[in-house]
Structure formats: C-alpha cells, structure tokens
PDB file of N, CA and C in Angstrom:
ATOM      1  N   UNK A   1     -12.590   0.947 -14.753  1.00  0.00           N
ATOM      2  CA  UNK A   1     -12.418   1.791 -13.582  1.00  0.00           C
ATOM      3  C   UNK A   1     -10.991   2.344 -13.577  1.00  0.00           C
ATOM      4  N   UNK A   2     -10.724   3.344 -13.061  1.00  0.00           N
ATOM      5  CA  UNK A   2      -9.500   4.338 -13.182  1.00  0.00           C
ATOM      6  C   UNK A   2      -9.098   4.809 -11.544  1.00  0.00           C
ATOM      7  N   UNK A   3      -8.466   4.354 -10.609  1.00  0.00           N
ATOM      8  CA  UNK A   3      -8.378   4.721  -9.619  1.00  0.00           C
ATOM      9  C   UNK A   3      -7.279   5.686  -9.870  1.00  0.00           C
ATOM     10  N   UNK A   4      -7.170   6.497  -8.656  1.00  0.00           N
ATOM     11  CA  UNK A   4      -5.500   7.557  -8.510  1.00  0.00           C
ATOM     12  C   UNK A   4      -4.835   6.656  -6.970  1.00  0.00           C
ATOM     13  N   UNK A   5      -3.438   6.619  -7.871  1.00  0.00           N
ATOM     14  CA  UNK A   5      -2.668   5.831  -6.447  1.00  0.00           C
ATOM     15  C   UNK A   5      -1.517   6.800  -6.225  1.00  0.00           C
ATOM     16  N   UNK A   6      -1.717   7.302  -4.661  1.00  0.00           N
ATOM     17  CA  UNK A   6      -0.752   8.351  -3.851  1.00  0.00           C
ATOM     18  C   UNK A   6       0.015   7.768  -2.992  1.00  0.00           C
ATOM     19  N   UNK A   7       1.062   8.448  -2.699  1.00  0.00           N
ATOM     20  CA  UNK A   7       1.699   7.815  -1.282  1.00  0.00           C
ATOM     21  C   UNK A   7       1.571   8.831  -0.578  1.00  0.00           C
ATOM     22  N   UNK A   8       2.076   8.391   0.649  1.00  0.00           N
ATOM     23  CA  UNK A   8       1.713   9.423   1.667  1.00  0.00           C
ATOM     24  C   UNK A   8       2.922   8.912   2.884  1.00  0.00           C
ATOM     25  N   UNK A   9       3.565  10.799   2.978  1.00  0.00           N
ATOM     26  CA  UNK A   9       4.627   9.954   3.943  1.00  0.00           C
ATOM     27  C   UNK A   9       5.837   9.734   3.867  1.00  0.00           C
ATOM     28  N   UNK A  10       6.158   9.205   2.588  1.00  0.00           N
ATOM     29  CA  UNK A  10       7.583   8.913   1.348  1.00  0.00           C
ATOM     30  C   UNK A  10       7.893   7.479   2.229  1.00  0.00           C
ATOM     31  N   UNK A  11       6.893   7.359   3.383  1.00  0.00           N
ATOM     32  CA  UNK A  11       7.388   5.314   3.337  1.00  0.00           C
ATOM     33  C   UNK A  11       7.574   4.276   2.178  1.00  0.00           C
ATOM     34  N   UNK A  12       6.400   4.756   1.038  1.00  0.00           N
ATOM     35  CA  UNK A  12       6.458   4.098  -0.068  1.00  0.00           C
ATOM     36  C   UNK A  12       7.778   4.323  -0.645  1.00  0.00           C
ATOM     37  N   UNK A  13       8.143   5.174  -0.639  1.00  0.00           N
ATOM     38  CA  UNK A  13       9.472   5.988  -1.542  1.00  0.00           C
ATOM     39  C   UNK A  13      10.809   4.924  -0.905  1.00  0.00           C
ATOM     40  N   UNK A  14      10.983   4.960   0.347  1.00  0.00           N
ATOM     41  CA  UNK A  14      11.584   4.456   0.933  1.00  0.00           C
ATOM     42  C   UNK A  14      11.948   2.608   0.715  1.00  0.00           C
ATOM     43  N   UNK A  15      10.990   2.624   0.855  1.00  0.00           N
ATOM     44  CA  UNK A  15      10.488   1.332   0.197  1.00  0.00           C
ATOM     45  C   UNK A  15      11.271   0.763  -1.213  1.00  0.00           C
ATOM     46  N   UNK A  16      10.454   1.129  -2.364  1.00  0.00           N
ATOM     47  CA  UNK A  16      10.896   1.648  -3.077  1.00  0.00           C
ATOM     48  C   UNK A  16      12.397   1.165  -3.744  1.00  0.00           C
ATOM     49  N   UNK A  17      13.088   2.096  -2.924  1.00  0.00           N
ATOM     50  CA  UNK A  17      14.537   2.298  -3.182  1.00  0.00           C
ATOM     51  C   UNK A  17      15.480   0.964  -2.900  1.00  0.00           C
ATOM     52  N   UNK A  18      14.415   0.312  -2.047  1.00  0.00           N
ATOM     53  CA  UNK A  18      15.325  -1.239  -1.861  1.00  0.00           C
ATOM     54  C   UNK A  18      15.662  -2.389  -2.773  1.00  0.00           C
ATOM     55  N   UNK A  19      14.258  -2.151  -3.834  1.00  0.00           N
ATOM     56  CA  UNK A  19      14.426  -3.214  -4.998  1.00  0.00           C
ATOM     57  C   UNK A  19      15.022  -2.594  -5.799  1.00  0.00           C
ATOM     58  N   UNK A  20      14.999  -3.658  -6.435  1.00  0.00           N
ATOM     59  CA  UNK A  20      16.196  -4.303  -7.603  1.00  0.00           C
ATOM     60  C   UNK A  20      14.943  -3.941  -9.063  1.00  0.00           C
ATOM     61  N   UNK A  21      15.643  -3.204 -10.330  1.00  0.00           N
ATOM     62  CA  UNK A  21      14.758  -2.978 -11.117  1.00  0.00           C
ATOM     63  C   UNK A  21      13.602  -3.606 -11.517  1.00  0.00           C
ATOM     64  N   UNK A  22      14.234  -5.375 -11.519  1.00  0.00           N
ATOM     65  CA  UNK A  22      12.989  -6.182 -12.318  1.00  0.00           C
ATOM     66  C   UNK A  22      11.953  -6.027 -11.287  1.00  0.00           C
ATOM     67  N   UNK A  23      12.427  -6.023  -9.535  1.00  0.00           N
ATOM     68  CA  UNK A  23      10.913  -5.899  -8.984  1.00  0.00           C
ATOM     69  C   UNK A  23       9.970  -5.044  -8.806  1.00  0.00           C
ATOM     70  N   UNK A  24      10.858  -3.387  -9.337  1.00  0.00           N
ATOM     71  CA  UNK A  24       9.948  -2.683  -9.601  1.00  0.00           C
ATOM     72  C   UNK A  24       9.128  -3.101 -10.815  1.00  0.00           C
ATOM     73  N   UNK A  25       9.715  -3.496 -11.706  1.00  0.00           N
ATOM     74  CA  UNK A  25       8.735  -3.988 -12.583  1.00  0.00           C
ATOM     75  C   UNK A  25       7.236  -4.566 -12.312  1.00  0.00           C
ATOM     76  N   UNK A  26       7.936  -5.553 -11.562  1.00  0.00           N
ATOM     77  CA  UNK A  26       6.688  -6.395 -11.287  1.00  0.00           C
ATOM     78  C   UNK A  26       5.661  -5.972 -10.208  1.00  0.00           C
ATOM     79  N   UNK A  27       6.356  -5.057  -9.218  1.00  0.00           N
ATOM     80  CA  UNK A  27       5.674  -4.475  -8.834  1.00  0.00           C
ATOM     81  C   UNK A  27       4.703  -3.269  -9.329  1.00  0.00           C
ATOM     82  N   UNK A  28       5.251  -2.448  -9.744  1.00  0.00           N
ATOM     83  CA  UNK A  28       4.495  -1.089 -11.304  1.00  0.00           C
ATOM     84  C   UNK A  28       3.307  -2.773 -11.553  1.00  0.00           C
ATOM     85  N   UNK A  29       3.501  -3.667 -12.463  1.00  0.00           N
ATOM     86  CA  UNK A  29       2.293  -4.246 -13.177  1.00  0.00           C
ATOM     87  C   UNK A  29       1.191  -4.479 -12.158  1.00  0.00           C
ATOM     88  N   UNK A  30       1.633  -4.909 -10.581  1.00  0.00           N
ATOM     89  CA  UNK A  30       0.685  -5.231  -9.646  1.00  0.00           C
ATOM     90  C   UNK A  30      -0.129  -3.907  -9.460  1.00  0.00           C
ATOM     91  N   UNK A  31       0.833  -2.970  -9.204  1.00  0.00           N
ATOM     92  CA  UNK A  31       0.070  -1.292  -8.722  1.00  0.00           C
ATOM     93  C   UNK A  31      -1.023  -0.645  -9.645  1.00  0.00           C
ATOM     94  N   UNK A  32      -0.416  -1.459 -11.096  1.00  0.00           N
ATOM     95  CA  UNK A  32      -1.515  -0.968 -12.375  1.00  0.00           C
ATOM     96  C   UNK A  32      -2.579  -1.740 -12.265  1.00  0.00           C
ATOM     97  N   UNK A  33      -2.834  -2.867 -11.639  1.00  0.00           N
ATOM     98  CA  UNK A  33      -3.848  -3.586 -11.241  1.00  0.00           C
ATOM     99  C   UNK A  33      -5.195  -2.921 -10.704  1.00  0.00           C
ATOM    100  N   UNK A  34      -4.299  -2.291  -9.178  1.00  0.00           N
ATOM    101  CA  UNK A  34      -5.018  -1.106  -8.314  1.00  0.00           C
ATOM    102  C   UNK A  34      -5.353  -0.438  -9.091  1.00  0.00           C
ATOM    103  N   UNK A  35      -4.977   0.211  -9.957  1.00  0.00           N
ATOM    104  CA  UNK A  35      -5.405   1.653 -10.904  1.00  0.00           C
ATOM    105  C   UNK A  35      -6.603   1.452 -11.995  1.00  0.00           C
ATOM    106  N   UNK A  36      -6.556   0.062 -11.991  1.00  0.00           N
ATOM    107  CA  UNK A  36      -7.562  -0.404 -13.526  1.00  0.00           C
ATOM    108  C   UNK A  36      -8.970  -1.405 -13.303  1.00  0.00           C
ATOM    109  N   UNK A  37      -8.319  -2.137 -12.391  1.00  0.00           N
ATOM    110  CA  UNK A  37      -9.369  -3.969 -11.913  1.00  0.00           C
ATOM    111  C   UNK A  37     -10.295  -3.106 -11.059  1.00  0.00           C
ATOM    112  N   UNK A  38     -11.584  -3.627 -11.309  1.00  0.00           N
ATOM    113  CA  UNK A  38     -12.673  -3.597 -10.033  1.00  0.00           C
ATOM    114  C   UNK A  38     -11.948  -4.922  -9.431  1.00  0.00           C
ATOM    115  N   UNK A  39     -11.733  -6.106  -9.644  1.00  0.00           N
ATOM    116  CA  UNK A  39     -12.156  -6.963  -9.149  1.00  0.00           C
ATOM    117  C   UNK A  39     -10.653  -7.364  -9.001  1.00  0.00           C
ATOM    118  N   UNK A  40      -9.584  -7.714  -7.636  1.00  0.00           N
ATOM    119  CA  UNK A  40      -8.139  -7.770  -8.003  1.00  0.00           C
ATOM    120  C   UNK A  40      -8.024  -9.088  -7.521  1.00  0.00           C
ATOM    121  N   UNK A  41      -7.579 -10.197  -8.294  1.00  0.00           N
ATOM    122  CA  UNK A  41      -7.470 -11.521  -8.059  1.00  0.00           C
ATOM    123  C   UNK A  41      -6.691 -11.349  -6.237  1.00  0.00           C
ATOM    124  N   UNK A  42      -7.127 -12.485  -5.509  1.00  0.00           N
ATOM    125  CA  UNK A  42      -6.817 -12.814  -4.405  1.00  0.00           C
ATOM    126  C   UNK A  42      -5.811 -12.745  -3.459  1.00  0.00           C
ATOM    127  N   UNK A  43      -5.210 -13.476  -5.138  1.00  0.00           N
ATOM    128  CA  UNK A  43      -3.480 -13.791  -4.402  1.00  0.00           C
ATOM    129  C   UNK A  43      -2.536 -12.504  -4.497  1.00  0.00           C
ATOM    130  N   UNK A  44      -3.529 -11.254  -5.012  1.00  0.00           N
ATOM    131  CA  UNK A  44      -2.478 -10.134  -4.797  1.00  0.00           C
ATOM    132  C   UNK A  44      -3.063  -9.204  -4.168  1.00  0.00           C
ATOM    133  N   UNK A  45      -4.045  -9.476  -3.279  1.00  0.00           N
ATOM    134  CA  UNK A  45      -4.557  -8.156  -2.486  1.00  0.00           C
ATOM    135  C   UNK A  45      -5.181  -9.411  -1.112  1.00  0.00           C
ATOM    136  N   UNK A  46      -4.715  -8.690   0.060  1.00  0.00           N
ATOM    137  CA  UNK A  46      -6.049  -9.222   1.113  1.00  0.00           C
ATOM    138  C   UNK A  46      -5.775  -7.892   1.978  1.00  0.00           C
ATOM    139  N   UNK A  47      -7.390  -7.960   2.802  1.00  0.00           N
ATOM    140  CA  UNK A  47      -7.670  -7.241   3.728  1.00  0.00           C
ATOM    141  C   UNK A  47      -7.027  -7.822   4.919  1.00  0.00           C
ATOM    142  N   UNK A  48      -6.512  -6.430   5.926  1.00  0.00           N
ATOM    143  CA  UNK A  48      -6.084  -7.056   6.755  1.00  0.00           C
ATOM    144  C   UNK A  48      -6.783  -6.739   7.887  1.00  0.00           C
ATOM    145  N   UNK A  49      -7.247  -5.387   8.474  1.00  0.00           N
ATOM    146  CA  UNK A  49      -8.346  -4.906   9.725  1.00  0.00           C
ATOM    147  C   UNK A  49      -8.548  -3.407   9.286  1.00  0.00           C
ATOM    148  N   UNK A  50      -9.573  -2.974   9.746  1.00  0.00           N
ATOM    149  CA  UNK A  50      -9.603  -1.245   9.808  1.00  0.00           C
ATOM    150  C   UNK A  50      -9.385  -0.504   8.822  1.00  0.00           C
ATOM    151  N   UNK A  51      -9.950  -1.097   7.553  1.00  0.00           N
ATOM    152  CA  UNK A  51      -9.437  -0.447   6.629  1.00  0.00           C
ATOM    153  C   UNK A  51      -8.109  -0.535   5.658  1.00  0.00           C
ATOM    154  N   UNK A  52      -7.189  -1.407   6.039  1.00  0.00           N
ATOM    155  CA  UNK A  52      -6.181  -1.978   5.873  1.00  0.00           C
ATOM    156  C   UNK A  52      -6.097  -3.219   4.493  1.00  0.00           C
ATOM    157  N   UNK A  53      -5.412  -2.612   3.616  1.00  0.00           N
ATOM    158  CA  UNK A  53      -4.996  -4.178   2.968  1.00  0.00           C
ATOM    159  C   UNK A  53      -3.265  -4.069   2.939  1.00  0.00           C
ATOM    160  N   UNK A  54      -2.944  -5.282   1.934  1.00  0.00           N
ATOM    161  CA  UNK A  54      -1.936  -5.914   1.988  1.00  0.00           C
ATOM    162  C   UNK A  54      -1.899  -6.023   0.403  1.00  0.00           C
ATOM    163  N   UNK A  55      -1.008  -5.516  -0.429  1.00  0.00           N
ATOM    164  CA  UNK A  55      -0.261  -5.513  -1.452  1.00  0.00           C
ATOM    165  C   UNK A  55       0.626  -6.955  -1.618  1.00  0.00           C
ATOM    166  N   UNK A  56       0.260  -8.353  -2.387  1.00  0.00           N
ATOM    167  CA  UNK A  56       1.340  -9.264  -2.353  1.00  0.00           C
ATOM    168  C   UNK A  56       1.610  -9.256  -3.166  1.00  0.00           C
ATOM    169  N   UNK A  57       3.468  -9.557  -3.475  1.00  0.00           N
ATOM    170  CA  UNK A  57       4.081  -9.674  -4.851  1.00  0.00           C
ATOM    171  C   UNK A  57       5.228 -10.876  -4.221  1.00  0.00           C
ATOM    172  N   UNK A  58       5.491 -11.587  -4.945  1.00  0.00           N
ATOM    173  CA  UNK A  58       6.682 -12.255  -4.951  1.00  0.00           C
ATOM    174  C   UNK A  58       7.260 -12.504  -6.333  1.00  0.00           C
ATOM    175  N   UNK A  59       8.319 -12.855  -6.347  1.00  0.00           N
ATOM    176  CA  UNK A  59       9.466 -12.047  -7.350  1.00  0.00           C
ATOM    177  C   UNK A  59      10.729 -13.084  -7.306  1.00  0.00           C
ATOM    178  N   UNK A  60      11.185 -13.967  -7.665  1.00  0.00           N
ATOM    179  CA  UNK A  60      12.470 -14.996  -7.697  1.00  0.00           C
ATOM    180  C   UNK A  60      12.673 -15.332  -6.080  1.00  0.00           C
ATOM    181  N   UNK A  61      11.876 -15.971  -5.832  1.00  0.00           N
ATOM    182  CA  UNK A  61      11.661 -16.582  -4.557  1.00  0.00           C
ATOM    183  C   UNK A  61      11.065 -15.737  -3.430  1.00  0.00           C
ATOM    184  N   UNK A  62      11.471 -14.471  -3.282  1.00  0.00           N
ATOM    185  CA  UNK A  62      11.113 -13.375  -2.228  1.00  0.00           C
ATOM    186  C   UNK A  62       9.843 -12.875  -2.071  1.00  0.00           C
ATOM    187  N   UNK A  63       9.747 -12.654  -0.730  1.00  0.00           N
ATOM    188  CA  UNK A  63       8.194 -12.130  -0.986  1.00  0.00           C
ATOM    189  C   UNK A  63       7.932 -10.682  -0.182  1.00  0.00           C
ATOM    190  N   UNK A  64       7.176  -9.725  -1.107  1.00  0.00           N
ATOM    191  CA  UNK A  64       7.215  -8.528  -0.635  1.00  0.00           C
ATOM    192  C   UNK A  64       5.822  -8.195  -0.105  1.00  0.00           C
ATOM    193  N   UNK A  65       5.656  -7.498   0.798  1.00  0.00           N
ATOM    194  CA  UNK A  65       3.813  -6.617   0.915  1.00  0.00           C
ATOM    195  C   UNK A  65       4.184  -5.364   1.031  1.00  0.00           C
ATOM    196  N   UNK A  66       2.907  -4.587   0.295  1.00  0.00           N
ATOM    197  CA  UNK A  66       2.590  -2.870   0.801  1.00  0.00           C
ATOM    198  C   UNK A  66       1.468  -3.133   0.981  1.00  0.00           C
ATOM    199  N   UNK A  67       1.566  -1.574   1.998  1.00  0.00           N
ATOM    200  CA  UNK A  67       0.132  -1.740   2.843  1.00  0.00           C
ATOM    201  C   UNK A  67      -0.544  -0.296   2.120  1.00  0.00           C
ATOM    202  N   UNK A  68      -2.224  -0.567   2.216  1.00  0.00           N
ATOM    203  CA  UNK A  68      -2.523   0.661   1.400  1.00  0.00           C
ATOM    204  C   UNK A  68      -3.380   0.649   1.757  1.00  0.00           C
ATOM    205  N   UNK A  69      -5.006   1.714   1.732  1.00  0.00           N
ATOM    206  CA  UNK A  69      -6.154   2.112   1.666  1.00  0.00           C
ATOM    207  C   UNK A  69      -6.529   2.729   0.681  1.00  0.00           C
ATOM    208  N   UNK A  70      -8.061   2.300   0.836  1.00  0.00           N
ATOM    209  CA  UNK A  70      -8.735   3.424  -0.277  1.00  0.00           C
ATOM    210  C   UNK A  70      -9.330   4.118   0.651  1.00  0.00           C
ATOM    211  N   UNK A  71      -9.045   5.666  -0.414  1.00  0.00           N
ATOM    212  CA  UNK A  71      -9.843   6.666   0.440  1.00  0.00           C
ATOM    213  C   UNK A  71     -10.553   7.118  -0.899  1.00  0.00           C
ATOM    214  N   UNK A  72     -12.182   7.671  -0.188  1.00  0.00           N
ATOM    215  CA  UNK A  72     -13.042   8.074  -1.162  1.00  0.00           C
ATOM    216  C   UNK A  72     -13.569   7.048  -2.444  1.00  0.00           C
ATOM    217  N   UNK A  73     -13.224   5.844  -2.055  1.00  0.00           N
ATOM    218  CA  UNK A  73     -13.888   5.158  -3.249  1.00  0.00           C
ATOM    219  C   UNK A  73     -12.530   4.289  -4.404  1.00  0.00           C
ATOM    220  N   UNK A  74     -11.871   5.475  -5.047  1.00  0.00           N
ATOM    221  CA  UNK A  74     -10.982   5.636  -6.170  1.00  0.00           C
ATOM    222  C   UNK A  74      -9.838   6.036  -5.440  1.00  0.00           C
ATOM    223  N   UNK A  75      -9.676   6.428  -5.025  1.00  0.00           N
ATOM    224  CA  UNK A  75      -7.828   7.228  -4.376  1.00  0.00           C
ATOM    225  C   UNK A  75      -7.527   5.873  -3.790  1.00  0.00           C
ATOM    226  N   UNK A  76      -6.131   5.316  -3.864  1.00  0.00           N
ATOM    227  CA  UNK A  76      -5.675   3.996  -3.512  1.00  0.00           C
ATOM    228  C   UNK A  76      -4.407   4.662  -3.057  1.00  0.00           C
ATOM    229  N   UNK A  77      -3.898   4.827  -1.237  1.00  0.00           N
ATOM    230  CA  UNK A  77      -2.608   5.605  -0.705  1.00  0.00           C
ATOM    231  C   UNK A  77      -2.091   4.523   0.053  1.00  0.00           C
ATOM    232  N   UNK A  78      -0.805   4.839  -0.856  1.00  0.00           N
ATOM    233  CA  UNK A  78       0.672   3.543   0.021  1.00  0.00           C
ATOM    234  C   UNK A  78       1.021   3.960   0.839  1.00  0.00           C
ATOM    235  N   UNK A  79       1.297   2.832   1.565  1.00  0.00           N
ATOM    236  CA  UNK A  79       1.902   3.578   2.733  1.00  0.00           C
ATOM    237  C   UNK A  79       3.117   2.336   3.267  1.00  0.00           C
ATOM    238  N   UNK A  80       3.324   1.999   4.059  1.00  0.00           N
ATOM    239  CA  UNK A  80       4.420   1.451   3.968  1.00  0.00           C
ATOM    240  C   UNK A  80       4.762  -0.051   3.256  1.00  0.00           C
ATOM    241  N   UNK A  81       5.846  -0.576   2.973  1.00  0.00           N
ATOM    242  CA  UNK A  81       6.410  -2.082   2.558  1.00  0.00           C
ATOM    243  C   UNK A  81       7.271  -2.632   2.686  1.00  0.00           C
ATOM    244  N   UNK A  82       7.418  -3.957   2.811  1.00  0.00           N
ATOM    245  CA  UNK A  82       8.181  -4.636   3.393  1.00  0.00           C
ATOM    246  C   UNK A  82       8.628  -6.133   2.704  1.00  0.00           C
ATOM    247  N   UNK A  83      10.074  -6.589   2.791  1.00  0.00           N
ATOM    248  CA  UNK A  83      10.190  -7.914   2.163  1.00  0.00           C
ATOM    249  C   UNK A  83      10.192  -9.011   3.404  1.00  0.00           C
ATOM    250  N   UNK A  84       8.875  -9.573   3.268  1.00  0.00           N
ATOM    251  CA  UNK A  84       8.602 -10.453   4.366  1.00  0.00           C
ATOM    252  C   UNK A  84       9.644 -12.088   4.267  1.00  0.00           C
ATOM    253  N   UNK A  85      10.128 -12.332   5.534  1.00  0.00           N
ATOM    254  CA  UNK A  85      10.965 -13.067   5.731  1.00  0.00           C
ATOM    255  C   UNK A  85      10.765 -14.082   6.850  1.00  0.00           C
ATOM    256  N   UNK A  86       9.726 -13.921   7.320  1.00  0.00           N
ATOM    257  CA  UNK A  86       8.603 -15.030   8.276  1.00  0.00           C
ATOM    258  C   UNK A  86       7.770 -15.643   7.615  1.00  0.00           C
ATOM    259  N   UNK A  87       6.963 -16.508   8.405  1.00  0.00           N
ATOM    260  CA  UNK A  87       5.338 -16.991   7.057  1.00  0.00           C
ATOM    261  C   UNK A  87       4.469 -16.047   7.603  1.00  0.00           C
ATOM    262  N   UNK A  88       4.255 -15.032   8.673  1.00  0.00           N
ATOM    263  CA  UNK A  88       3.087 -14.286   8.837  1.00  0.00           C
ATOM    264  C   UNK A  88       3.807 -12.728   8.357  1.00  0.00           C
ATOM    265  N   UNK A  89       2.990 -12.095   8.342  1.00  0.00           N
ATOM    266  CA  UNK A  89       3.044 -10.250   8.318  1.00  0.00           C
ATOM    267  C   UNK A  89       3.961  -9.971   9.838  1.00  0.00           C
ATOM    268  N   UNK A  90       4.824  -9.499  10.213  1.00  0.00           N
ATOM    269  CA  UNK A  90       4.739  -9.001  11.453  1.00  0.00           C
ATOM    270  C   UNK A  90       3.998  -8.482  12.384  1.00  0.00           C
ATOM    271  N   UNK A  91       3.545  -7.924  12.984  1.00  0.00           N
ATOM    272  CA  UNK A  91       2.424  -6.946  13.625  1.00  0.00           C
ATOM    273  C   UNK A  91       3.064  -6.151  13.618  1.00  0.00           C
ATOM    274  N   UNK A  92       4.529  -6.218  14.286  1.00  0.00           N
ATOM    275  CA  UNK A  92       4.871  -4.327  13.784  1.00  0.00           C
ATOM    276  C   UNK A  92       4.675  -3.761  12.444  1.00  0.00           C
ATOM    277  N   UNK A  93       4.852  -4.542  11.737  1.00  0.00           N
ATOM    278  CA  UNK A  93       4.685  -4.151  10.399  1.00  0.00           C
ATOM    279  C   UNK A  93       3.394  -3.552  10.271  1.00  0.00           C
ATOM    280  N   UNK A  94       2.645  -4.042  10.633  1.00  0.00           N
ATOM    281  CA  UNK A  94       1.113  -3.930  10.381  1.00  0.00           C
ATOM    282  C   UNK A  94       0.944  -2.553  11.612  1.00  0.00           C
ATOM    283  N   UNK A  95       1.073  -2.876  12.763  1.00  0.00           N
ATOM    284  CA  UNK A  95       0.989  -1.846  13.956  1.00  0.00           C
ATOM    285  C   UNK A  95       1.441  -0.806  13.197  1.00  0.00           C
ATOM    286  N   UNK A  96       2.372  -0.568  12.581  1.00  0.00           N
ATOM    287  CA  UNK A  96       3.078   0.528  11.882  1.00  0.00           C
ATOM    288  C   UNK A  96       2.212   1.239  10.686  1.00  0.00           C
ATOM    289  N   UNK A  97       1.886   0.651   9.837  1.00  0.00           N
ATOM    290  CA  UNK A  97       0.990   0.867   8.677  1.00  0.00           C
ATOM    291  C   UNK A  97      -0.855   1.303   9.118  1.00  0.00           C
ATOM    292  N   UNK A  98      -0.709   0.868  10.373  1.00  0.00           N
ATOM    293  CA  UNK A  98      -2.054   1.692  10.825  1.00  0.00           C
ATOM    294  C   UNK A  98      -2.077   2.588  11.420  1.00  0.00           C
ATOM    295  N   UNK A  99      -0.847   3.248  11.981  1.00  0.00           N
ATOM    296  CA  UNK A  99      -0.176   4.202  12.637  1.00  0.00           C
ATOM    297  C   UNK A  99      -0.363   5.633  11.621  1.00  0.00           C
ATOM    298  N   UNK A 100       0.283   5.242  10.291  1.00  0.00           N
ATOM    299  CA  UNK A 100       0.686   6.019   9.054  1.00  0.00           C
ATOM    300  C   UNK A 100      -0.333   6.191   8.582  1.00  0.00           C
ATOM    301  N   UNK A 101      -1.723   5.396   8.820  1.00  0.00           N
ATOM    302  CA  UNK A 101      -3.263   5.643   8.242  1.00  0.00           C
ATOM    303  C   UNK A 101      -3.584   6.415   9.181  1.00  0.00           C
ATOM    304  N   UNK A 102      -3.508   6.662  10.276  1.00  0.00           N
ATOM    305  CA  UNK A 102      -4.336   7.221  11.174  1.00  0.00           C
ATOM    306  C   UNK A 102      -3.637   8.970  11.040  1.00  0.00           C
ATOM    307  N   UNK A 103      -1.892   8.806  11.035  1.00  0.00           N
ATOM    308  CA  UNK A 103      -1.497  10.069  10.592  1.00  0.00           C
ATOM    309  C   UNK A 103      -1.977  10.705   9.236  1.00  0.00           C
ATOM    310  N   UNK A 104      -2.519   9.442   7.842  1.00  0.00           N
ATOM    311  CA  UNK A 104      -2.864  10.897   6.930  1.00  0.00           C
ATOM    312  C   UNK A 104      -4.197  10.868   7.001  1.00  0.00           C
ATOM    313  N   UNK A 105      -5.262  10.161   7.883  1.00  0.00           N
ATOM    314  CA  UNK A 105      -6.616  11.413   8.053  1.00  0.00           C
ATOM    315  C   UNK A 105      -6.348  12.193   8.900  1.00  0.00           C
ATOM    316  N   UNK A 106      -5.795  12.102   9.955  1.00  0.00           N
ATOM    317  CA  UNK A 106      -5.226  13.492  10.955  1.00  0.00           C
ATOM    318  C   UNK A 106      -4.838  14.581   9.944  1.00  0.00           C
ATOM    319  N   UNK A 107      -3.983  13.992   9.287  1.00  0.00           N
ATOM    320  CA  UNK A 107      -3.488  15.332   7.821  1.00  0.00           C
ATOM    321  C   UNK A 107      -4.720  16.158   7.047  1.00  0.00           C
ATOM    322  N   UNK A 108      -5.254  14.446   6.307  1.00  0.00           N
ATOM    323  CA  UNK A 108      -6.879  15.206   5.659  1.00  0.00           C
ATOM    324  C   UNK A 108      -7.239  15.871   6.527  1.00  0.00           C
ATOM    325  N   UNK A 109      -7.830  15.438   7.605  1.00  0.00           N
ATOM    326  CA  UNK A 109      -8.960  16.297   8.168  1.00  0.00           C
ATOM    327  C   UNK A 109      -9.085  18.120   8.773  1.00  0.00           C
ATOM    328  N   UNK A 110      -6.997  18.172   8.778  1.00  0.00           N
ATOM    329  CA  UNK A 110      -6.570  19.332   9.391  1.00  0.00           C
ATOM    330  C   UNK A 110      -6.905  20.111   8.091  1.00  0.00           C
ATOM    331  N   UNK A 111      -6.635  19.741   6.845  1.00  0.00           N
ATOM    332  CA  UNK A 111      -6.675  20.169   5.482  1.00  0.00           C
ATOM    333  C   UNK A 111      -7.516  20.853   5.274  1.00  0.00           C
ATOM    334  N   UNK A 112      -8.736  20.118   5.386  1.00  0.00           N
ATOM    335  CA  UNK A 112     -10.608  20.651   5.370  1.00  0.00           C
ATOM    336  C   UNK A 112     -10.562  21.022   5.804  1.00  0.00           C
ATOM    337  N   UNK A 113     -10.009  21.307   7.247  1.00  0.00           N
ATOM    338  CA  UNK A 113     -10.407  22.754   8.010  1.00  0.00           C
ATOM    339  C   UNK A 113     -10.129  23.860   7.887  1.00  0.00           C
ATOM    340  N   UNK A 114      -8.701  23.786   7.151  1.00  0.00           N
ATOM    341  CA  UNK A 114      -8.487  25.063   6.240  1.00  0.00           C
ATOM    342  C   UNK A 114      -8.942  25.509   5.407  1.00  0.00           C
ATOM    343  N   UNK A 115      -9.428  24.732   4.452  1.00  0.00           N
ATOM    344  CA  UNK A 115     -10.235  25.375   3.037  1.00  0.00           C
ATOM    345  C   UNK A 115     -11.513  26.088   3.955  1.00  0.00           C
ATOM    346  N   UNK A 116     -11.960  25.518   5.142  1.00  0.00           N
ATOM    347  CA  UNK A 116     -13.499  25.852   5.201  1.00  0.00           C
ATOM    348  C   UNK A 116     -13.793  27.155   5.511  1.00  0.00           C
TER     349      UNK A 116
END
C-alpha cells in the first residue's frame, strides 16, 4: 500500500523545526510507516476520537505525538505535534488538533465548490 502524507496548515512545519536532526530521523522512518504498512504496529499509532489519531515516537528518553487523519482512504494529513511532558495527551493539545481537522474540511469542502 502507498499512501500520500500532506500537512495542512504548516503546524506540522512548525513542529518540525523543534527537533534535533536524529529525531527527524526517527521520525521520517515512523511517517514512512504511514506511507507503506496496512497494518501500523500499536505502539506507534492510536486512535484518539472523531477521526483523530496520535503519531507516537520516543527518541533518548522524550516523547513526542502528531496528530493526523486519513482522508479518502490513502491521503494521511498532519496536523499538529507536540513533545509530551505529562503521562496523558493534553486536551488542549488534542482540542487543538480537532480544531485544525475541522478547519481543513471547511477548506476541502469550499474547494469543491469551486471546481463545480
């Protein structure tokens, strides 16, 4: 399987810019996961509500999440991340990342109405 992974937003971008090379590394191998696995071992993906998952990586003790959806099946869109520093997700964190889902089907849907 071959998914396409977008961001949406430049939260990802933002994101992003905070690590340190090796965790992009390790992060890129997790994201190629999304792009390739039907099936993505446990400990690096959970659902969280509404469409919502959770990206886990940890990396020399630290632990990071992105939040993402699939849209259409195959399209896999980031949207925001965070280096978690509690034992739960925040809810803002999460409140936030469903916020940024709800802004890019508002986007899609304005989109389609243009082509139509």
């Amino acid at each position: 399987m071959k998914r396409t992974i977008t961001t949406y937003g430049g939260y990802f971008e933002l994101f992003i810019e905070t690590l340190l090379p090796k965790e992009l590394n390790k992060l890129d191998s997790i994201i190629s996961l999304l792009e390739t696995e039907d099936r993505i071992p446990a400990k690096f993906i959970k659902y969280i509500r509404d469409g919502l998952y959770e990206l886990r990586m940890e990396y020399n003790g630290n632990i990071y999440r992105l939040f993402f959806i699939f849209d259409e099946g195959n399209i896999v869109v980031l949207l925001n991340g965070l280096q978690k520093k509690t034992q739960k997700t925040p809810q803002s964190e999460i409140d936030k990342a469903l916020k940024i889902k709800e802004a890019y089907y508002a986007d899609k849907r304005s989109q389609n109405k243009k082509l139509q």
